[in-house]
Every structure is written in structure tokens, then in C-alpha cells.
PDB file of N, CA and C in Angstrom:
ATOM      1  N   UNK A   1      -6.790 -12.253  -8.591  1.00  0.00           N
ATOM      2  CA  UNK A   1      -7.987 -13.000  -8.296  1.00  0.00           C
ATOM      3  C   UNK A   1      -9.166 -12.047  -8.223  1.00  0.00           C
ATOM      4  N   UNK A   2     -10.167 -12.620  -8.658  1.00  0.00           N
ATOM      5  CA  UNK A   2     -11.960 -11.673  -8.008  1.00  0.00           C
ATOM      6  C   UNK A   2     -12.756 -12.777  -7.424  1.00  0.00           C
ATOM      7  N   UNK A   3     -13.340 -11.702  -6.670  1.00  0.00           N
ATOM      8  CA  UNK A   3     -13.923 -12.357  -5.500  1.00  0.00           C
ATOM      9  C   UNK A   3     -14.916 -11.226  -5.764  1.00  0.00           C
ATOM     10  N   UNK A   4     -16.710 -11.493  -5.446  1.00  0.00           N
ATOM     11  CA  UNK A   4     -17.474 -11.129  -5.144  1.00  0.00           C
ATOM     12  C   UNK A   4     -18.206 -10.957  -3.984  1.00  0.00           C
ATOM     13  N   UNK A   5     -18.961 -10.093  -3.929  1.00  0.00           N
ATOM     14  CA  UNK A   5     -19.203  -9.534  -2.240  1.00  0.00           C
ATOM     15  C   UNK A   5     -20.592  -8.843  -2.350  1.00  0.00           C
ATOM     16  N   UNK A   6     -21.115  -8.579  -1.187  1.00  0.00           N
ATOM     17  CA  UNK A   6     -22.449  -7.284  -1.238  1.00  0.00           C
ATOM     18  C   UNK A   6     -22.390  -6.248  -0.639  1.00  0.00           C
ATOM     19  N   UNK A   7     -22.506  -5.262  -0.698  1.00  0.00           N
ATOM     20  CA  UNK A   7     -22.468  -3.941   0.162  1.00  0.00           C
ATOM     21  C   UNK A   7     -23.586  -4.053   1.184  1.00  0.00           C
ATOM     22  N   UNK A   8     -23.589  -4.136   1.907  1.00  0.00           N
ATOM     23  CA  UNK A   8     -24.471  -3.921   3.720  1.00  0.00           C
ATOM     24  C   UNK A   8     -24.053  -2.689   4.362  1.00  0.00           C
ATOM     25  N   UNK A   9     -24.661  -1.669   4.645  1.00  0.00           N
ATOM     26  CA  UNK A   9     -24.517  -0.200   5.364  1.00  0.00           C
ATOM     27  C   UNK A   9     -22.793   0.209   4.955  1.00  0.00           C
ATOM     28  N   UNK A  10     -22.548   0.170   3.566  1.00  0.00           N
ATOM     29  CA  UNK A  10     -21.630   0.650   2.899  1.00  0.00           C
ATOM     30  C   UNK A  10     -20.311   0.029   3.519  1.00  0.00           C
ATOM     31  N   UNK A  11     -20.620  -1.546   3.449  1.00  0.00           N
ATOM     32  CA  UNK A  11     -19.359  -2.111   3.935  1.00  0.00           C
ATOM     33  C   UNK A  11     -19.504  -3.118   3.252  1.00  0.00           C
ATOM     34  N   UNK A  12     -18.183  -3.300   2.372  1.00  0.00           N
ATOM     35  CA  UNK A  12     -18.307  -4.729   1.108  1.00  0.00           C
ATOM     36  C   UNK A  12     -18.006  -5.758   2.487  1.00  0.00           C
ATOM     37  N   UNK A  13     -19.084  -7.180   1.798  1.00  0.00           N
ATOM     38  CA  UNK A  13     -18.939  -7.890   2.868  1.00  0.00           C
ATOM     39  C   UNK A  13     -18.877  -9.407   1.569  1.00  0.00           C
ATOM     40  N   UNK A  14     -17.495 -10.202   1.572  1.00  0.00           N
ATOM     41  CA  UNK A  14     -17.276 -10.991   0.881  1.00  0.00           C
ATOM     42  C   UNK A  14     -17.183 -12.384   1.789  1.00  0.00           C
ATOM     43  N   UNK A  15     -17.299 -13.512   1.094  1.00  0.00           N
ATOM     44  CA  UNK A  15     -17.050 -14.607   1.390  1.00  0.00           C
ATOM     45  C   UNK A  15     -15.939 -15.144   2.579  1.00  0.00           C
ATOM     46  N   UNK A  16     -16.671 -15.008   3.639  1.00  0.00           N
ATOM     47  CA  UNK A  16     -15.504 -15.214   4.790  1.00  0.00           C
ATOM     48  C   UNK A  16     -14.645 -16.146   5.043  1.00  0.00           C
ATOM     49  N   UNK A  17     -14.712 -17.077   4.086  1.00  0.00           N
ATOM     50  CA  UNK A  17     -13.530 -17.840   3.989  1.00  0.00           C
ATOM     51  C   UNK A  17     -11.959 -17.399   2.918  1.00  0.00           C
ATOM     52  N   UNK A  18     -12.746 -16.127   2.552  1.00  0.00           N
ATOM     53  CA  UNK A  18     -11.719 -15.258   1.498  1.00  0.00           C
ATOM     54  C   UNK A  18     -10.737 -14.727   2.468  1.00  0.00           C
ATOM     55  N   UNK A  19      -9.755 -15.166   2.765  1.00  0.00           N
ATOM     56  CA  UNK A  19      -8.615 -14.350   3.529  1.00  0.00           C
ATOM     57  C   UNK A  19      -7.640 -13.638   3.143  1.00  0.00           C
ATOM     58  N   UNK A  20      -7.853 -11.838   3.056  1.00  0.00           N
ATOM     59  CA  UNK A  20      -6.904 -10.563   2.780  1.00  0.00           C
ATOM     60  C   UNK A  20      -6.547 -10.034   4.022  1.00  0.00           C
ATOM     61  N   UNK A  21      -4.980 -10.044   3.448  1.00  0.00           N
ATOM     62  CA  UNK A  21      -4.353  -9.076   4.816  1.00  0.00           C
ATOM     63  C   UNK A  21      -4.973  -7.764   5.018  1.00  0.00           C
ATOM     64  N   UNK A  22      -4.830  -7.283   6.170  1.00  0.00           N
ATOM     65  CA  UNK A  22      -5.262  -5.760   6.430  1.00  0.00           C
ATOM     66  C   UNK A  22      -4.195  -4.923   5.722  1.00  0.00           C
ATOM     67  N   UNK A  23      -4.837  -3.936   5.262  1.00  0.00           N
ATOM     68  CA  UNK A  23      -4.251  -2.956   4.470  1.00  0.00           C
ATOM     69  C   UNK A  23      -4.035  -3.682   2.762  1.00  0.00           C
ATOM     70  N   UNK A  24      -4.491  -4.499   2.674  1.00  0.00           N
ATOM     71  CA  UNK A  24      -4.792  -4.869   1.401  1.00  0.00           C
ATOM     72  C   UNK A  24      -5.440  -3.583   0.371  1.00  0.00           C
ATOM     73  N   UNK A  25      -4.901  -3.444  -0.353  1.00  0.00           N
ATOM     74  CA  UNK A  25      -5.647  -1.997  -1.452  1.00  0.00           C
ATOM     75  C   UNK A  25      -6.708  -3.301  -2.639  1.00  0.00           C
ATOM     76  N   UNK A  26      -7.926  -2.943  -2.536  1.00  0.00           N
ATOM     77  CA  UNK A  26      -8.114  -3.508  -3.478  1.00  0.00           C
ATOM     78  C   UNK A  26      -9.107  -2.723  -4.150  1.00  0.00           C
ATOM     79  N   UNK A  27      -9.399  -3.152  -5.577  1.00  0.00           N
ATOM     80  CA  UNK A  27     -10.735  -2.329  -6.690  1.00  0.00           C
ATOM     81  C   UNK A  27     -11.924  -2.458  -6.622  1.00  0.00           C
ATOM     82  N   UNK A  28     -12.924  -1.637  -6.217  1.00  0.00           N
ATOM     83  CA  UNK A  28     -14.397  -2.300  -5.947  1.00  0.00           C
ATOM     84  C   UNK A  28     -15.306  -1.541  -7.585  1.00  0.00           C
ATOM     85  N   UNK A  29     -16.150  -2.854  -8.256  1.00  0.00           N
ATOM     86  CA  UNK A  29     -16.150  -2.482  -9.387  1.00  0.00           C
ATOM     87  C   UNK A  29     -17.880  -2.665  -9.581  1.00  0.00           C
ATOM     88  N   UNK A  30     -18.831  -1.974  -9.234  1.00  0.00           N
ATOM     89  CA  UNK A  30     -20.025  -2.013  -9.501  1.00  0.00           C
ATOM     90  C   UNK A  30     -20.496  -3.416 -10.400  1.00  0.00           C
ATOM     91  N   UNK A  31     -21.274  -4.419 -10.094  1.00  0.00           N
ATOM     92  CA  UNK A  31     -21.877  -4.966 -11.444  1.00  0.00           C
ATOM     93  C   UNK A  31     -23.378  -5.323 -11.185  1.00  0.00           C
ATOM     94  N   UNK A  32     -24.319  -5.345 -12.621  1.00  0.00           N
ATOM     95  CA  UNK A  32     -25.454  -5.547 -12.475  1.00  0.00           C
ATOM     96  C   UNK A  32     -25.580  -7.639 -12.165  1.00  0.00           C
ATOM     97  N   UNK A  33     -25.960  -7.619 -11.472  1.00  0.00           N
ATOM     98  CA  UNK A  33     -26.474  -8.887 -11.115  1.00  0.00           C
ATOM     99  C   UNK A  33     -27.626  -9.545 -11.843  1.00  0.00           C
ATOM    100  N   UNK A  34     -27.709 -10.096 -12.801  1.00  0.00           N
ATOM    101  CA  UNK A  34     -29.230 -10.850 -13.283  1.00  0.00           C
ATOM    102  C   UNK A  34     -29.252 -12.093 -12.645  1.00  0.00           C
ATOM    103  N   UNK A  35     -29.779 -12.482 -11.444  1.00  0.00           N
ATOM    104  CA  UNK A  35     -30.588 -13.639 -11.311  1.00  0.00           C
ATOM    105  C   UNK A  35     -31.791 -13.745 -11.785  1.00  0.00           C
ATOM    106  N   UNK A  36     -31.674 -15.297 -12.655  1.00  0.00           N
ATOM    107  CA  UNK A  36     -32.788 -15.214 -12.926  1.00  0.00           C
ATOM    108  C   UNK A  36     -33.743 -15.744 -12.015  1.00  0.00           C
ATOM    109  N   UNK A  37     -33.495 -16.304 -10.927  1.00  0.00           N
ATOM    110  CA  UNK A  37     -34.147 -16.258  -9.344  1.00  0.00           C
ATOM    111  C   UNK A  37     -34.473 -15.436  -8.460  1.00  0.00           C
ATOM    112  N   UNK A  38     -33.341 -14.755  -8.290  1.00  0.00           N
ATOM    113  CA  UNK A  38     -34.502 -13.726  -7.275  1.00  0.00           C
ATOM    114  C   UNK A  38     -34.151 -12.301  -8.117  1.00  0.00           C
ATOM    115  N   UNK A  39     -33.842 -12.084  -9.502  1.00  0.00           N
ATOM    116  CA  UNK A  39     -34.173 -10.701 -10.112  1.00  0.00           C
ATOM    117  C   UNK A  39     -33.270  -9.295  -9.667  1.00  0.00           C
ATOM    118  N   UNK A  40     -34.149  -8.280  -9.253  1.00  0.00           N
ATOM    119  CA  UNK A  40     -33.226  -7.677  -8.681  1.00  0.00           C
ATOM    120  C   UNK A  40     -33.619  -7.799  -6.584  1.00  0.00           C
ATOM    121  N   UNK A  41     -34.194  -8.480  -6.647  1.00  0.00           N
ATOM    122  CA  UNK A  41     -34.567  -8.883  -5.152  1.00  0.00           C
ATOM    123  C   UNK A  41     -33.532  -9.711  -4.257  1.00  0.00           C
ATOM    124  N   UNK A  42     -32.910  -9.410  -3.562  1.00  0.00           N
ATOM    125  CA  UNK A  42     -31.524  -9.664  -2.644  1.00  0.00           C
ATOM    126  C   UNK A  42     -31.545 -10.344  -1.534  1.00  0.00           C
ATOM    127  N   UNK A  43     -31.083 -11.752  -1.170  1.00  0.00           N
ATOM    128  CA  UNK A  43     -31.729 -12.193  -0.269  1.00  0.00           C
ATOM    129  C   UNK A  43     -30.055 -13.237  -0.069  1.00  0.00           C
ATOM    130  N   UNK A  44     -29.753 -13.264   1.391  1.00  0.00           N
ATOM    131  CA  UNK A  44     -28.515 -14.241   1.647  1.00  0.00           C
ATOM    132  C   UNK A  44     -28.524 -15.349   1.363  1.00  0.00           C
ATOM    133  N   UNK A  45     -29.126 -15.832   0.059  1.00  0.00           N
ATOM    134  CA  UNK A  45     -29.817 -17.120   0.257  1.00  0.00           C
ATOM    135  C   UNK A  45     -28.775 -17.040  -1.508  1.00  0.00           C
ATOM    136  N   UNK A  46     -28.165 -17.956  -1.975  1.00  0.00           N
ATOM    137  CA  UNK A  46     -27.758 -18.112  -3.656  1.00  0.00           C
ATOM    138  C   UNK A  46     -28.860 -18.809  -4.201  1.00  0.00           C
ATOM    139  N   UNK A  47     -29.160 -18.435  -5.778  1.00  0.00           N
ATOM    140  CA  UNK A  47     -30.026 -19.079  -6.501  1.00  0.00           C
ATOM    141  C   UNK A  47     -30.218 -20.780  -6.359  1.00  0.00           C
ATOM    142  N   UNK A  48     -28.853 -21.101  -6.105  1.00  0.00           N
ATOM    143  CA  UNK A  48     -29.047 -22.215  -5.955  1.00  0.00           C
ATOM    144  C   UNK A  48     -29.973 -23.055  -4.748  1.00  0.00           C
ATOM    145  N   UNK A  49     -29.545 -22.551  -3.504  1.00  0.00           N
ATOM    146  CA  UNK A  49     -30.253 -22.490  -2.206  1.00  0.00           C
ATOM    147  C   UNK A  49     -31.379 -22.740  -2.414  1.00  0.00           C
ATOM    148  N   UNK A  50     -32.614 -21.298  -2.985  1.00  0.00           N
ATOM    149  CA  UNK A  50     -33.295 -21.474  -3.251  1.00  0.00           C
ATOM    150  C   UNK A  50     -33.920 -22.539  -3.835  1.00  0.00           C
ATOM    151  N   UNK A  51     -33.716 -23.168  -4.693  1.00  0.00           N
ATOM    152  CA  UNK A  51     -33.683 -24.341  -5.744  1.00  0.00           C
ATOM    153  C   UNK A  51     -33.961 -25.259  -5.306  1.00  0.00           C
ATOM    154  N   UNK A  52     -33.015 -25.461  -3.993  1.00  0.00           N
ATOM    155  CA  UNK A  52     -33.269 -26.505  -3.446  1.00  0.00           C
ATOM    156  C   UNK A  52     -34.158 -26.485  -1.930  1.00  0.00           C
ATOM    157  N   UNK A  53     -34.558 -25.306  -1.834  1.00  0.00           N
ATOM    158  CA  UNK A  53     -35.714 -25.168  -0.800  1.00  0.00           C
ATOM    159  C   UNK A  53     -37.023 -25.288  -1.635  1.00  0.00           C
ATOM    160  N   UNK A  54     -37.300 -24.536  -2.637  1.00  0.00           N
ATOM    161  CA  UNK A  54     -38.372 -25.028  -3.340  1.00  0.00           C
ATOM    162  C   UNK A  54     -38.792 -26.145  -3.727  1.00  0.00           C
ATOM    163  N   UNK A  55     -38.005 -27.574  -3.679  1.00  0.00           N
ATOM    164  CA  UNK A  55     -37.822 -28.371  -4.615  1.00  0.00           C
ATOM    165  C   UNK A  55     -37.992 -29.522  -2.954  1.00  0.00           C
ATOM    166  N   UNK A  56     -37.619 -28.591  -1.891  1.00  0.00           N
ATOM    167  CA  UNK A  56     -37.703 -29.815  -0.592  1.00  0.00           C
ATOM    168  C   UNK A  56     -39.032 -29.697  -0.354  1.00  0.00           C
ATOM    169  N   UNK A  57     -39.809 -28.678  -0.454  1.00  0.00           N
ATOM    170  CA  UNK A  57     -41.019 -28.009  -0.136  1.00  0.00           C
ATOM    171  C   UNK A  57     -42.187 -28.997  -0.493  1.00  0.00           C
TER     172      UNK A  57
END
């Protein structure tokens, strides 16, 4: 399986409903992100979110 995550003070921090045992070995694999919403600008919020805050506004 992959699962995506963000690094915060060098600690991958994934979807907390993702449940791995401790001591799980797993691969952490750099990728460039293109939103075309928020760019390279990073915000806890998914493109989608956004979308729909702009759109309640």
C-alpha cells in the first residue's frame, strides 16, 4: 500500500486514521507536489477544502 504524509520538524506525519504497527520498516520517497491550488504553498487545508471555502465565501 502508499499512503501519503508531510514532514513537520522532520517527522512524517500521515493520515491518522492510517494504522501501522510500531516497528513497522517503511520507504519514505520524496515527491514534488503540483497543486494547482495552493502551488508550492502548504497549508492543512486539501485543494479541495479550499474549493469549497472559496465557493461558501
Amino acid at each position: 500500500m502508499t499512503y501519503r504524509g508531510i514532514v513537520k520538524g522532520n517527522t512524517i506525519v500521515i493520515d491518522p486514521h492510517v494504522k501501522l504497527r510500531d516497528d513497522t520498516e517503511v520507504e519514505i520517497t520524496p515527491i514534488e507536489l503540483k497543486d494547482p491550488i495552493h502551488g508550492i504553498w502548504t497549508d492543512d487545508r486539501s485543494a479541495e477544502d479550499t474549493i469549497r471555502e472559496i465557493g461558501s465565501s
